[in-house]
C-alpha atoms as a PDB file:
ATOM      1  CA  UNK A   1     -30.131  39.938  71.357  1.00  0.00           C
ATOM      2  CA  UNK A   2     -26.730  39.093  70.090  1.00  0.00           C
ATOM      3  CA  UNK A   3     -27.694  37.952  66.776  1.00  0.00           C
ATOM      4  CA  UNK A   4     -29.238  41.567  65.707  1.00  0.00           C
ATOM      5  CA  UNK A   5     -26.733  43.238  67.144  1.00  0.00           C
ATOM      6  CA  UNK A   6     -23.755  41.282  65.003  1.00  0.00           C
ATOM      7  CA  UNK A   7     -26.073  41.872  62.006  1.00  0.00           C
ATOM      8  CA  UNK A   8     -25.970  45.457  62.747  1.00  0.00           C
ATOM      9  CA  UNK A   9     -21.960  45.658  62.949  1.00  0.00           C
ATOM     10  CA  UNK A  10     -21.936  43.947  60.213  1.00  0.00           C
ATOM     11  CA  UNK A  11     -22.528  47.266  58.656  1.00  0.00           C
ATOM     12  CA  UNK A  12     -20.580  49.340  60.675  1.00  0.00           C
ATOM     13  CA  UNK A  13     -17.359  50.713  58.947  1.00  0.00           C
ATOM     14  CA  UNK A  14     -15.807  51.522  62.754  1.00  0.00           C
ATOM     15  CA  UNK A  15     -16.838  47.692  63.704  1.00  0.00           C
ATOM     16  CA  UNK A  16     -15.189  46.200  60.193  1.00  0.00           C
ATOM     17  CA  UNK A  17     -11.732  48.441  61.092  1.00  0.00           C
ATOM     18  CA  UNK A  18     -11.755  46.803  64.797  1.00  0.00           C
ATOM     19  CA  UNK A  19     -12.086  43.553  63.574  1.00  0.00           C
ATOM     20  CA  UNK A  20     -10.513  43.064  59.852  1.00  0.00           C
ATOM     21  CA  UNK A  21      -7.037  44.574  61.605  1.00  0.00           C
ATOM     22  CA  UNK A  22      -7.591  41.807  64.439  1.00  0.00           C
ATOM     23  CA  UNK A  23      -4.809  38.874  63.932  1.00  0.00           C
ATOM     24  CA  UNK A  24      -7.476  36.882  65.691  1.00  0.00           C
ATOM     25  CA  UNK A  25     -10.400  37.503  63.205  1.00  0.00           C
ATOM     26  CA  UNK A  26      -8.284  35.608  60.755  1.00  0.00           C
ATOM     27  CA  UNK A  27      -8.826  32.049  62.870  1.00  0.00           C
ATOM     28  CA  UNK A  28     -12.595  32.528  62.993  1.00  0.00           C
ATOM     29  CA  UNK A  29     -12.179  33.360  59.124  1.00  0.00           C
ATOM     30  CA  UNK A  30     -10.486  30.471  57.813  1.00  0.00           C
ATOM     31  CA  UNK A  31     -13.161  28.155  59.402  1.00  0.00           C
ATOM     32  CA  UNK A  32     -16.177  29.828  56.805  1.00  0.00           C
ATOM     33  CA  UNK A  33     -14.001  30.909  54.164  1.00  0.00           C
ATOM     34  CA  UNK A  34     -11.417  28.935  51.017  1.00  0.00           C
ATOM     35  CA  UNK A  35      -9.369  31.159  51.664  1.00  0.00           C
ATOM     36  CA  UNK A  36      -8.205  35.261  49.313  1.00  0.00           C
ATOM     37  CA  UNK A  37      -7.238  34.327  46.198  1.00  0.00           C
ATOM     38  CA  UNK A  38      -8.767  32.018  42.573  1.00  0.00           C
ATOM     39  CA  UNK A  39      -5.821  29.195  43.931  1.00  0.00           C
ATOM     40  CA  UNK A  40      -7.607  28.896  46.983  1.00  0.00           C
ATOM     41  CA  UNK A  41     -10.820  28.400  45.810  1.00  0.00           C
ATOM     42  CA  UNK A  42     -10.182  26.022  43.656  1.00  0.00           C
ATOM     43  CA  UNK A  43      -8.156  23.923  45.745  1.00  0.00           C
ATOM     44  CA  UNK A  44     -11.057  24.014  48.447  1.00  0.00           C
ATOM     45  CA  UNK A  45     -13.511  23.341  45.828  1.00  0.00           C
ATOM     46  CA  UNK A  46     -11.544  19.642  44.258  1.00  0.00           C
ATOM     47  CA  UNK A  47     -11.538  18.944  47.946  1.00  0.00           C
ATOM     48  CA  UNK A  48     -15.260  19.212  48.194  1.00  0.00           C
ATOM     49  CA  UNK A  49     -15.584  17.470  45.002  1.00  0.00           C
ATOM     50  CA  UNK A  50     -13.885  14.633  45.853  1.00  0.00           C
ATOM     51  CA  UNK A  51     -15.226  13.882  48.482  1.00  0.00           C
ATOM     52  CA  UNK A  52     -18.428  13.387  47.118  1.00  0.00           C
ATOM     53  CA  UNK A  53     -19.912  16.993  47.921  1.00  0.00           C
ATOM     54  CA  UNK A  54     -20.716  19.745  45.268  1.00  0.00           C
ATOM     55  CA  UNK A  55     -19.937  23.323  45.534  1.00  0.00           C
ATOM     56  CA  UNK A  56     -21.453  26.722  44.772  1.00  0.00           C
ATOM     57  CA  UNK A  57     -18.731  29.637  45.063  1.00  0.00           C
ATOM     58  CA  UNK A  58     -19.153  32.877  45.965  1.00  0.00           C
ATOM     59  CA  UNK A  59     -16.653  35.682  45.703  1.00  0.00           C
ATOM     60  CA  UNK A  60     -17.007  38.133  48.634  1.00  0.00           C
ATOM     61  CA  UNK A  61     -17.793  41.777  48.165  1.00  0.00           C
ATOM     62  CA  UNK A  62     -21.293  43.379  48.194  1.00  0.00           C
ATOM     63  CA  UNK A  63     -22.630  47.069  48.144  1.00  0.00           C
ATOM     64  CA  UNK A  64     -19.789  48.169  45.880  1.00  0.00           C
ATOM     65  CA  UNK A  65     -20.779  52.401  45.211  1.00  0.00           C
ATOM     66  CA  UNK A  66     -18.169  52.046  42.087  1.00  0.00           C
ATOM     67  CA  UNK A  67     -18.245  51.272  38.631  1.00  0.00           C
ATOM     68  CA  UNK A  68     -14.687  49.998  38.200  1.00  0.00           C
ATOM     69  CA  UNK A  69     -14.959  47.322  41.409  1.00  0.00           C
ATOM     70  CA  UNK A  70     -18.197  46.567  39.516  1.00  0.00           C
ATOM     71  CA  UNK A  71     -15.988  45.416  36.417  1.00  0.00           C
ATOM     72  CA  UNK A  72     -13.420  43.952  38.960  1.00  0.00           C
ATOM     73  CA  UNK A  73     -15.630  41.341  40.715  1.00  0.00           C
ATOM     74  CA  UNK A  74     -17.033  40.391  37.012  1.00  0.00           C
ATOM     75  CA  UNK A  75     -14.021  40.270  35.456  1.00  0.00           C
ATOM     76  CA  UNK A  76     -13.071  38.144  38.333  1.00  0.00           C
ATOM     77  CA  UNK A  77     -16.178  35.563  37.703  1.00  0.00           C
ATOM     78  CA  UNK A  78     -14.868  35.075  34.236  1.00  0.00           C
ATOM     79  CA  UNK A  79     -12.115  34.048  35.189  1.00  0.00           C
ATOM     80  CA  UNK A  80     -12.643  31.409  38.148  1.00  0.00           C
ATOM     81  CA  UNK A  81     -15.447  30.304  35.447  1.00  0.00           C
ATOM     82  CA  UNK A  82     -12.998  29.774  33.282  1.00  0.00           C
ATOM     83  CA  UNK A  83     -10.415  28.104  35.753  1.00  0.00           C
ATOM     84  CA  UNK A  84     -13.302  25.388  36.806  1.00  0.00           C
ATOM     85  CA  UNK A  85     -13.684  24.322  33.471  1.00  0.00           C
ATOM     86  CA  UNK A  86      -9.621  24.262  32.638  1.00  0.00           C
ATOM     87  CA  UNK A  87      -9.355  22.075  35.957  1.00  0.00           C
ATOM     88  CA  UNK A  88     -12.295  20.118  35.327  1.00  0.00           C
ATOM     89  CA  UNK A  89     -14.426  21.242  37.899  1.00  0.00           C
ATOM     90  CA  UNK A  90     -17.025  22.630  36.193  1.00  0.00           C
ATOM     91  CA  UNK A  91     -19.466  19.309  36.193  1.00  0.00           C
ATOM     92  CA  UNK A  92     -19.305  20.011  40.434  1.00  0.00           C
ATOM     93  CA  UNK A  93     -19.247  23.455  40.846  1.00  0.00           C
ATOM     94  CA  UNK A  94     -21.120  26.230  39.649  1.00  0.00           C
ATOM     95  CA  UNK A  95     -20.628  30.199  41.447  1.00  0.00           C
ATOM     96  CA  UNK A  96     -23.174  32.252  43.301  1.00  0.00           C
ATOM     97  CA  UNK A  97     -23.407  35.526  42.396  1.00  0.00           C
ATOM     98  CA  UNK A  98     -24.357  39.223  44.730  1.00  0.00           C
ATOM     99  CA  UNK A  99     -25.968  41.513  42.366  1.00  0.00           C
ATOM    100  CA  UNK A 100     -24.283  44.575  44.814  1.00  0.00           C
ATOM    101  CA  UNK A 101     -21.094  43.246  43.694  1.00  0.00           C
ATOM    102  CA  UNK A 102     -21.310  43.636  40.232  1.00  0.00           C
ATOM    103  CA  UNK A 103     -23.116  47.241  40.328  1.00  0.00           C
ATOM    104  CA  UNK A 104     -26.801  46.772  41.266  1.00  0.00           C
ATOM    105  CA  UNK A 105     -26.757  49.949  44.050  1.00  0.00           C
ATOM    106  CA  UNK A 106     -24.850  52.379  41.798  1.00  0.00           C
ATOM    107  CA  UNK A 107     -27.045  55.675  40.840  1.00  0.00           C
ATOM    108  CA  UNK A 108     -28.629  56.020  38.177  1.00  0.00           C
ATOM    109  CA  UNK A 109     -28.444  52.817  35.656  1.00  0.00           C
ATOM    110  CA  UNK A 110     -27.451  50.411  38.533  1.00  0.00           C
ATOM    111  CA  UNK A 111     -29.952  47.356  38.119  1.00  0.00           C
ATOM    112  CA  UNK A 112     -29.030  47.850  33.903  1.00  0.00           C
ATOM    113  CA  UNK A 113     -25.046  48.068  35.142  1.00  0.00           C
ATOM    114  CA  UNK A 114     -25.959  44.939  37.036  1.00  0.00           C
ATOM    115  CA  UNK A 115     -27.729  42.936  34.341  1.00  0.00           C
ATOM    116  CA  UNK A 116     -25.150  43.308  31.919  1.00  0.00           C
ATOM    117  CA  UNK A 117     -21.952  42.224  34.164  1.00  0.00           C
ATOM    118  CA  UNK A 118     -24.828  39.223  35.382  1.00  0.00           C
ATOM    119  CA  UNK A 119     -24.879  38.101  31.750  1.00  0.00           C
ATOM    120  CA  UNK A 120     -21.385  37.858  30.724  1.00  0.00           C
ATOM    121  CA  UNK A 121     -21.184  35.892  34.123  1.00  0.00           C
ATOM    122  CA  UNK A 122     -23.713  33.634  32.982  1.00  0.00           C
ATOM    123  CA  UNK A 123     -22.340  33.030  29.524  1.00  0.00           C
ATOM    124  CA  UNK A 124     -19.197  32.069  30.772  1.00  0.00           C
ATOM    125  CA  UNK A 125     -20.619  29.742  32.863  1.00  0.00           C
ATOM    126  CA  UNK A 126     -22.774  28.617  30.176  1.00  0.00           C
ATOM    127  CA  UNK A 127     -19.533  27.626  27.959  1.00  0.00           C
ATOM    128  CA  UNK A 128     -17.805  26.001  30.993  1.00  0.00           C
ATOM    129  CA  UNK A 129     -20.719  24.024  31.575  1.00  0.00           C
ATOM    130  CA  UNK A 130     -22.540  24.979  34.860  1.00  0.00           C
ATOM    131  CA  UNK A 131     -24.705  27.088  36.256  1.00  0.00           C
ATOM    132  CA  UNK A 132     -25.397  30.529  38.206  1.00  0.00           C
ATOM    133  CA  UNK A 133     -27.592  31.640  41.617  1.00  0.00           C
ATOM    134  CA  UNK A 134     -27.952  35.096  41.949  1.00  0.00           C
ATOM    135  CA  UNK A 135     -28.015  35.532  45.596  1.00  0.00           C
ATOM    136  CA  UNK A 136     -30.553  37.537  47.761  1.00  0.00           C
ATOM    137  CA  UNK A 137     -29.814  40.520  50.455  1.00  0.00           C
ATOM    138  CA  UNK A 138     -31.978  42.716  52.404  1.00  0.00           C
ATOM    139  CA  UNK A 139     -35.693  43.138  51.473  1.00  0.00           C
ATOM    140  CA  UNK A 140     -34.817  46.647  49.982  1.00  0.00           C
ATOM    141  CA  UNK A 141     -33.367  44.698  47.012  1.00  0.00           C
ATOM    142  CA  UNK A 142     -35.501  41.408  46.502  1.00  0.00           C
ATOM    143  CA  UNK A 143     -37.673  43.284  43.516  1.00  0.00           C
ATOM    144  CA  UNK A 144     -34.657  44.429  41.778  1.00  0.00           C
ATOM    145  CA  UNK A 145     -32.940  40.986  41.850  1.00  0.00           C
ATOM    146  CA  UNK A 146     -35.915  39.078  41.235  1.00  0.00           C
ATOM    147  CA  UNK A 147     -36.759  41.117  38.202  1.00  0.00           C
ATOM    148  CA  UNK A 148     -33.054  40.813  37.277  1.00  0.00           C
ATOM    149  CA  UNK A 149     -33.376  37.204  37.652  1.00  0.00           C
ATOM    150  CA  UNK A 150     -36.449  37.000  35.365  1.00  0.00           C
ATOM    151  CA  UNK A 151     -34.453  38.731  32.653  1.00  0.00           C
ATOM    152  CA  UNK A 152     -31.351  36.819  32.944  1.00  0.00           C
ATOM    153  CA  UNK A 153     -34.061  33.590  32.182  1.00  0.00           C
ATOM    154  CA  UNK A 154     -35.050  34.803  29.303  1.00  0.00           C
ATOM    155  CA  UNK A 155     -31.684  33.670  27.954  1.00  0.00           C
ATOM    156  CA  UNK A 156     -30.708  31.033  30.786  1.00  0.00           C
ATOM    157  CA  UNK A 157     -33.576  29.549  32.222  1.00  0.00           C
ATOM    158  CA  UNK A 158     -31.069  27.402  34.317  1.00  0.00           C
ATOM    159  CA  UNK A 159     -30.512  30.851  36.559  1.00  0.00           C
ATOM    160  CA  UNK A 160     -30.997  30.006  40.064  1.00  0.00           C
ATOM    161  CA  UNK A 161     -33.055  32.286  42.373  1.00  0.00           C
ATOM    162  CA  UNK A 162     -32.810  32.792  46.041  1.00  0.00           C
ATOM    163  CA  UNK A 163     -35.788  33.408  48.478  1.00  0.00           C
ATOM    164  CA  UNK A 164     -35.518  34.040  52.514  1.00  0.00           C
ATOM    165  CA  UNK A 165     -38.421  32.464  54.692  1.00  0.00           C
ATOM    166  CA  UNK A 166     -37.857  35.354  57.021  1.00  0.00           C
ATOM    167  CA  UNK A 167     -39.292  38.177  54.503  1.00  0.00           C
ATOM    168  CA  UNK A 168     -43.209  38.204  54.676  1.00  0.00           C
ATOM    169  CA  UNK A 169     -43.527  38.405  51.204  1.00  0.00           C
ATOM    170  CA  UNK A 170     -41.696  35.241  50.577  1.00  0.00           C
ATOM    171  CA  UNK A 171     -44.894  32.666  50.448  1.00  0.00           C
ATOM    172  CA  UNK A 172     -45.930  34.249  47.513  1.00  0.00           C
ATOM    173  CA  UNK A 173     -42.755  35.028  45.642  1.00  0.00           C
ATOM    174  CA  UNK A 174     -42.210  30.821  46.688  1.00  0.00           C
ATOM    175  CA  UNK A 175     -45.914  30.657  44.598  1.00  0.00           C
ATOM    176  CA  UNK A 176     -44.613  32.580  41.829  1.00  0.00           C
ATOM    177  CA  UNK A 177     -41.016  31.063  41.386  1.00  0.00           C
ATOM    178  CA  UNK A 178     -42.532  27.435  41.751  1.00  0.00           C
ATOM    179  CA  UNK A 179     -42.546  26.677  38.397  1.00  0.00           C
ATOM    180  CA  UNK A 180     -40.738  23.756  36.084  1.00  0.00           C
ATOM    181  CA  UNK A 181     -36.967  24.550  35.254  1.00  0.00           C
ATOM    182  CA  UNK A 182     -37.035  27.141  38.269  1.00  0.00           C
ATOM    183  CA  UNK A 183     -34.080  26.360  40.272  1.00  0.00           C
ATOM    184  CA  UNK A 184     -35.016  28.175  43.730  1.00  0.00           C
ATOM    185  CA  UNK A 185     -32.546  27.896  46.853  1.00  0.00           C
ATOM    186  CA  UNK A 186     -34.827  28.629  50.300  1.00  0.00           C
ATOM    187  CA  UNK A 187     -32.463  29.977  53.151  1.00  0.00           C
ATOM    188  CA  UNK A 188     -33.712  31.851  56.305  1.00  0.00           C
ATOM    189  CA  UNK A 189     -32.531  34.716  56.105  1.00  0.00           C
ATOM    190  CA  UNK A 190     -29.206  36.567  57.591  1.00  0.00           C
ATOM    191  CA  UNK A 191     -29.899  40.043  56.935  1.00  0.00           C
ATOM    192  CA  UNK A 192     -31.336  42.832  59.846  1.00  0.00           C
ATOM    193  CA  UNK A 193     -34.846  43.257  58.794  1.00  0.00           C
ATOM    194  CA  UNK A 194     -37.675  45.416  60.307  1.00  0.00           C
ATOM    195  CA  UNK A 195     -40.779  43.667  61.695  1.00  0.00           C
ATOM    196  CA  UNK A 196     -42.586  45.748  59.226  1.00  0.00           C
ATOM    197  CA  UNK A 197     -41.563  43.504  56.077  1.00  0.00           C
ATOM    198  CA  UNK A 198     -39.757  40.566  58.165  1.00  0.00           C
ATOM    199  CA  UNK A 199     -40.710  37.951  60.586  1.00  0.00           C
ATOM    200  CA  UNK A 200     -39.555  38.879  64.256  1.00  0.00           C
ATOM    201  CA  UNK A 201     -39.625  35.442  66.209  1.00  0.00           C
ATOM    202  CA  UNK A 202     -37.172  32.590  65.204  1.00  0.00           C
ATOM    203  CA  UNK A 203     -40.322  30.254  65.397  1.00  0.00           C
ATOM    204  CA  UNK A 204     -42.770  32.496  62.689  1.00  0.00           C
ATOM    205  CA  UNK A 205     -39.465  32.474  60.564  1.00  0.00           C
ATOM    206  CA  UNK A 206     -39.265  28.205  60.814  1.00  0.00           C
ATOM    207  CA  UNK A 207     -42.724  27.965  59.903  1.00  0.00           C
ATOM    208  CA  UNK A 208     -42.499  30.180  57.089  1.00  0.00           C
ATOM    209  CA  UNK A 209     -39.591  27.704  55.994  1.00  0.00           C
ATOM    210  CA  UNK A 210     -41.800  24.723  56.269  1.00  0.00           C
ATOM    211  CA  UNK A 211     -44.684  26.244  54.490  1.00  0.00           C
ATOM    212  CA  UNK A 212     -42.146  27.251  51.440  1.00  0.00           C
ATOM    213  CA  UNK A 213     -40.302  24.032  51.668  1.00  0.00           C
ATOM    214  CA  UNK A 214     -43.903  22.881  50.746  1.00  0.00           C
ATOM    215  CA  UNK A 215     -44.563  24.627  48.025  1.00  0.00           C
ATOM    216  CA  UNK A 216     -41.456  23.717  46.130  1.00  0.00           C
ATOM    217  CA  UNK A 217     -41.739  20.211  46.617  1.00  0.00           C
ATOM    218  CA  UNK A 218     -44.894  19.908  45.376  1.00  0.00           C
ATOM    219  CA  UNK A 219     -44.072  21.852  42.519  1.00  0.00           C
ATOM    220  CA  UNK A 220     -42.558  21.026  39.132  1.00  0.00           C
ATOM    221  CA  UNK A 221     -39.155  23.496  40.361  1.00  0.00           C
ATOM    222  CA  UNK A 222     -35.817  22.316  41.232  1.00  0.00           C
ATOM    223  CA  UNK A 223     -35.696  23.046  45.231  1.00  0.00           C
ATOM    224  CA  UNK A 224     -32.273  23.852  46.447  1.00  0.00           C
ATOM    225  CA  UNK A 225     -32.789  23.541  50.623  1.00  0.00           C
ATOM    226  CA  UNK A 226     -30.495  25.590  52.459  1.00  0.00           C
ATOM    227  CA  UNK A 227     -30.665  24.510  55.937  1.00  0.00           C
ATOM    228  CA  UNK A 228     -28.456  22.914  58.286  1.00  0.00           C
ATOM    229  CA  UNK A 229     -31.248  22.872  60.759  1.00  0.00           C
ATOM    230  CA  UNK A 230     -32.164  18.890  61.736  1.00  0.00           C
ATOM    231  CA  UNK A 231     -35.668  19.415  61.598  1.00  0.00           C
ATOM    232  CA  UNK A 232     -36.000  20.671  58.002  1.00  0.00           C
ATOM    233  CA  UNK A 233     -33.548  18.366  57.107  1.00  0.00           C
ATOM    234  CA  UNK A 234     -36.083  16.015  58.075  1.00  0.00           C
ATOM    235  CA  UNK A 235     -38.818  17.674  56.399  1.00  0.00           C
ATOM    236  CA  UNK A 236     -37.196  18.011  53.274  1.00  0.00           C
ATOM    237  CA  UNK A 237     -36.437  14.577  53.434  1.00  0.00           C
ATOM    238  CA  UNK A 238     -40.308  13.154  54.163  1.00  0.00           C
ATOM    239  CA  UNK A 239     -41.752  15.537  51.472  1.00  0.00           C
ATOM    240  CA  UNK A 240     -39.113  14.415  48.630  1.00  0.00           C
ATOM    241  CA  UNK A 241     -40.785  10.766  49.987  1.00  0.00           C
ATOM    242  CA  UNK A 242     -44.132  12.015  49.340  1.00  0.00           C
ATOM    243  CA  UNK A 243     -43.964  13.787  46.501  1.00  0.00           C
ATOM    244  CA  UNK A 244     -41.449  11.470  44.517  1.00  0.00           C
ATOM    245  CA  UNK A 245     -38.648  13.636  44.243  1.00  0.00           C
ATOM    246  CA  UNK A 246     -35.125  11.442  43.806  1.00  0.00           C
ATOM    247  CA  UNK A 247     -31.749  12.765  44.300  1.00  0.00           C
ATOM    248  CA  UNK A 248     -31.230  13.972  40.997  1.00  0.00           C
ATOM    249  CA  UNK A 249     -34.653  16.494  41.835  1.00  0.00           C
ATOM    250  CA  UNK A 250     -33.556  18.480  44.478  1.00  0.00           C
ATOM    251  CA  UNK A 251     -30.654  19.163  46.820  1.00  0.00           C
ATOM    252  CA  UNK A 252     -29.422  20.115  49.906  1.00  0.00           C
ATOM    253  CA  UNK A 253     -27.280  23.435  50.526  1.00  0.00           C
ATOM    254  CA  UNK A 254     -25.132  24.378  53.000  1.00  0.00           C
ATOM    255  CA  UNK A 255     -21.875  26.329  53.987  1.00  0.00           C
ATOM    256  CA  UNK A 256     -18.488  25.539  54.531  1.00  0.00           C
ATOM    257  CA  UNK A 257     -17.001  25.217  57.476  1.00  0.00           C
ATOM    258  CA  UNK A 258     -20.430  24.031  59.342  1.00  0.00           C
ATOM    259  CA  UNK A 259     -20.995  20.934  60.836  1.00  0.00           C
ATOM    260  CA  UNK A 260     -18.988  18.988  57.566  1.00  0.00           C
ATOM    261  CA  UNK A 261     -19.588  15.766  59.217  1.00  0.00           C
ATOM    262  CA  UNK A 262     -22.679  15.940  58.973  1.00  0.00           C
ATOM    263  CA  UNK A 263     -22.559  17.206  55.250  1.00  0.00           C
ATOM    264  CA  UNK A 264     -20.955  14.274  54.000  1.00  0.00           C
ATOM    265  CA  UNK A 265     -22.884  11.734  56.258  1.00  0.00           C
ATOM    266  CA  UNK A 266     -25.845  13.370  54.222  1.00  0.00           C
ATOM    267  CA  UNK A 267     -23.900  13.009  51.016  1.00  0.00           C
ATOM    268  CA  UNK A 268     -22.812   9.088  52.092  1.00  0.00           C
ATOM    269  CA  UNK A 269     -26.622   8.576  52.408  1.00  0.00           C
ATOM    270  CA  UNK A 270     -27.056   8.940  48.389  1.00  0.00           C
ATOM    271  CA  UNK A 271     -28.142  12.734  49.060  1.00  0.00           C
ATOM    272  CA  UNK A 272     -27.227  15.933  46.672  1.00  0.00           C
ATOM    273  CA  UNK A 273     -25.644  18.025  48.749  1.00  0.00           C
ATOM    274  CA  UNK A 274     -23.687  21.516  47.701  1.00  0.00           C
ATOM    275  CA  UNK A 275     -21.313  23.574  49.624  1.00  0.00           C
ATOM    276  CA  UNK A 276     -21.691  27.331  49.441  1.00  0.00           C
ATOM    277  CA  UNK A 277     -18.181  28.227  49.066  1.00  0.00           C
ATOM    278  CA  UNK A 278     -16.810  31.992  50.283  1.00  0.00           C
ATOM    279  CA  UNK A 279     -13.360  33.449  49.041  1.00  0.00           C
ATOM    280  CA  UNK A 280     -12.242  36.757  48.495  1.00  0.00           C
ATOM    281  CA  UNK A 281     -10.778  39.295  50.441  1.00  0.00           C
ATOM    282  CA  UNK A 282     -14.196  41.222  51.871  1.00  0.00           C
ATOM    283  CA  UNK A 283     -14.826  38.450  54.295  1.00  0.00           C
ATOM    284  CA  UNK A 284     -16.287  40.989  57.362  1.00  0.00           C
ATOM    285  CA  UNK A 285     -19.852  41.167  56.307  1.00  0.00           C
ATOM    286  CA  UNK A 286     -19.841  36.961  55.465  1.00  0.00           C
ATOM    287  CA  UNK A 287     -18.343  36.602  58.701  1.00  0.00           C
ATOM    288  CA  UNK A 288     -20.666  38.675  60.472  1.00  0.00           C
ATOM    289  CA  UNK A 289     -23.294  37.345  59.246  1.00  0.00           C
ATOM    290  CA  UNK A 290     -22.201  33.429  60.771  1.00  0.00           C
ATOM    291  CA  UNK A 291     -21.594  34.994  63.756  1.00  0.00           C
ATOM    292  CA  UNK A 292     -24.953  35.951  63.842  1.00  0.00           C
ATOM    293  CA  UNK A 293     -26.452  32.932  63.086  1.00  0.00           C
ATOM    294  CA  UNK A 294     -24.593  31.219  65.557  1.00  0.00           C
ATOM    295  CA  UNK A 295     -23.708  33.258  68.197  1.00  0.00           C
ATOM    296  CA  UNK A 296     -21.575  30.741  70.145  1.00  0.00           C
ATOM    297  CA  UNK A 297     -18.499  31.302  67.343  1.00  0.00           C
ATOM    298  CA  UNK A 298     -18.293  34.802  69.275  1.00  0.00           C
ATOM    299  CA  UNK A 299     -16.876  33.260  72.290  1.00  0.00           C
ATOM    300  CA  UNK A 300     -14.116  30.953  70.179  1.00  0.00           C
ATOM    301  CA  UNK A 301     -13.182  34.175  68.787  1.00  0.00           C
ATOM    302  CA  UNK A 302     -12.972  35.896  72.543  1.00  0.00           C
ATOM    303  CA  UNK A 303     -10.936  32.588  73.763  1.00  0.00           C
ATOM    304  CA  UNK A 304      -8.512  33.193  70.876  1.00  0.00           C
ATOM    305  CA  UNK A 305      -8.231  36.443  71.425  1.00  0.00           C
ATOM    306  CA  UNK A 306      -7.400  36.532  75.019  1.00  0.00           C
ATOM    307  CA  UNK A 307      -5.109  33.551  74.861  1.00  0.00           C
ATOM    308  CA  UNK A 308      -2.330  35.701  72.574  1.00  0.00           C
END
């Protein structure tokens, strides 16, 4: 039961206060995120580069209710875009991308608000030479930013898309997506969903992963497999076998901080693998959200907060 309930703080402004004015909290932070500031991440992200890894960057900050942080976080895009291709990064790294951080929930005009900081995201990127995934949250938004994402294809149909194997609908938005030039990155999940739209039991959520994992490979789409779970590491790995698929066709994806022996054993094998990179400031609901996913980095952050 701990996972839901860290989810659930997650978007609790009293829970955020408690922990973002902890001293402690910033330990458990710097193992998941590059650190506050553009510096940061692109020191983290030559690291990751060479040493044979490549990197997907996300600045942190979601939900945003106003227009000006809206500008803000793209205006902030633009310019680690630009950064990666002054430093020569750009061939390695490309930036994932909220749609709630650049506007998506405000009234009124949000998903237009949205669209047009998304494309002056992607055209930087586009002159810096690399790419864009517009990143999923909670089901309440997966029309708006896959509808979003269709429209942002129209112009780059390099646009990366994001589904969840925990959402029910997910099998069939896998159909729909699994098409050629489709870049699709398949994650779990690590948003509290109802049972209504969302599978309940860990097990019904790994199946649903297999089943998509599936569908992609056997498709003409450029899978992106999020997982640091063994067994669909291993799945992933016998279906790129049987269907083909080389290391330039697919790749694996997974986030800093976890288990990075075992990302660059991957990498040492001849594998793609990418590191989804945080920075930024608003770390709580990133952090929450590892927490929840693995509930034993709760009690390193109660050891380090009882030993001061």
């Amino acid at each position: 039961m701990l996972g839901p309930t860290l989810l659930a703080a997650s978007r609790s402004a009293r829970v955020k206060r408690l922990v973002t004015s902890a001293p402690v909290a910033r330990q458990l932070v710097a193992r998941f995120v590059a650190g506050e500031a553009d510096d940061a991440a692109a020191d983290a992200t030559r690291r990751l580069i060479g040493s044979g890894l490549a990197v997907t960057i996300d600045r942190l900050g979601e939900d945003v209710l106003d227009a000006g942080h809206a500008q803000e976080t793209q205006a902030a895009y633009v310019r680690l875009l630009n950064r990666l291709a002054e430093d020569g990064l750009a061939a390695g790294a490309e930036v994932s991308l909220k749609l709630s951080a650049v506007g998506q929930a405000l009234p009124g005009d949000g998903e237009r608000v949205a669209l047009d900081h998304a494309r002056a995201i992607c055209a930087t990127a586009q002159r810096a030479g690399t790419t864009v995934t517009v990143d999923m949250e909670d089901h309440t938004t997966v029309d708006s930013t896959l509808s979003i994402v269709g429209e942002l294809r129209a112009d780059f149909p390099w646009v990366g898309a994001v589904l969840q194997s925990c959402l029910r609908r997910t099998e069939a938005d896998c159909r729909a997506l699994a098409v050629a030039g489709s870049r699709v990155r398949l994650v779990k999940g690590a948003y509290a969903e109802p049972s209504s739209v969302a599978y309940p039991a860990k097990h019904d959520v790994d199946r649903a992963y297999a089943r998509c994992l599936r569908i992609l490979m056997a498709s003409p789409a450029y899978p992106m497999v999020a997982t640091h779970d063994p067994r669909m590491l291993r799945l992933a790995d016998a279906l790129a076998s049987r269907y083909g698929r080389g290391p330039e066709n697919f790749e694996y994806q997974m986030l800093y901080g976890v288990r990075p022996r075992e990302q660059r054993k991957l990498a040492a094998s001849g594998a793609r693998v990418r590191i989804y990179l945080p920075y930024g400031a608003d770390w709580y609901g990133y952090l929450m959200r590892r927490l929840a996913e693995r509930p034993a980095n709760v009690a390193f952050f109660a050891r380090s907060a009882l030993s001061r």
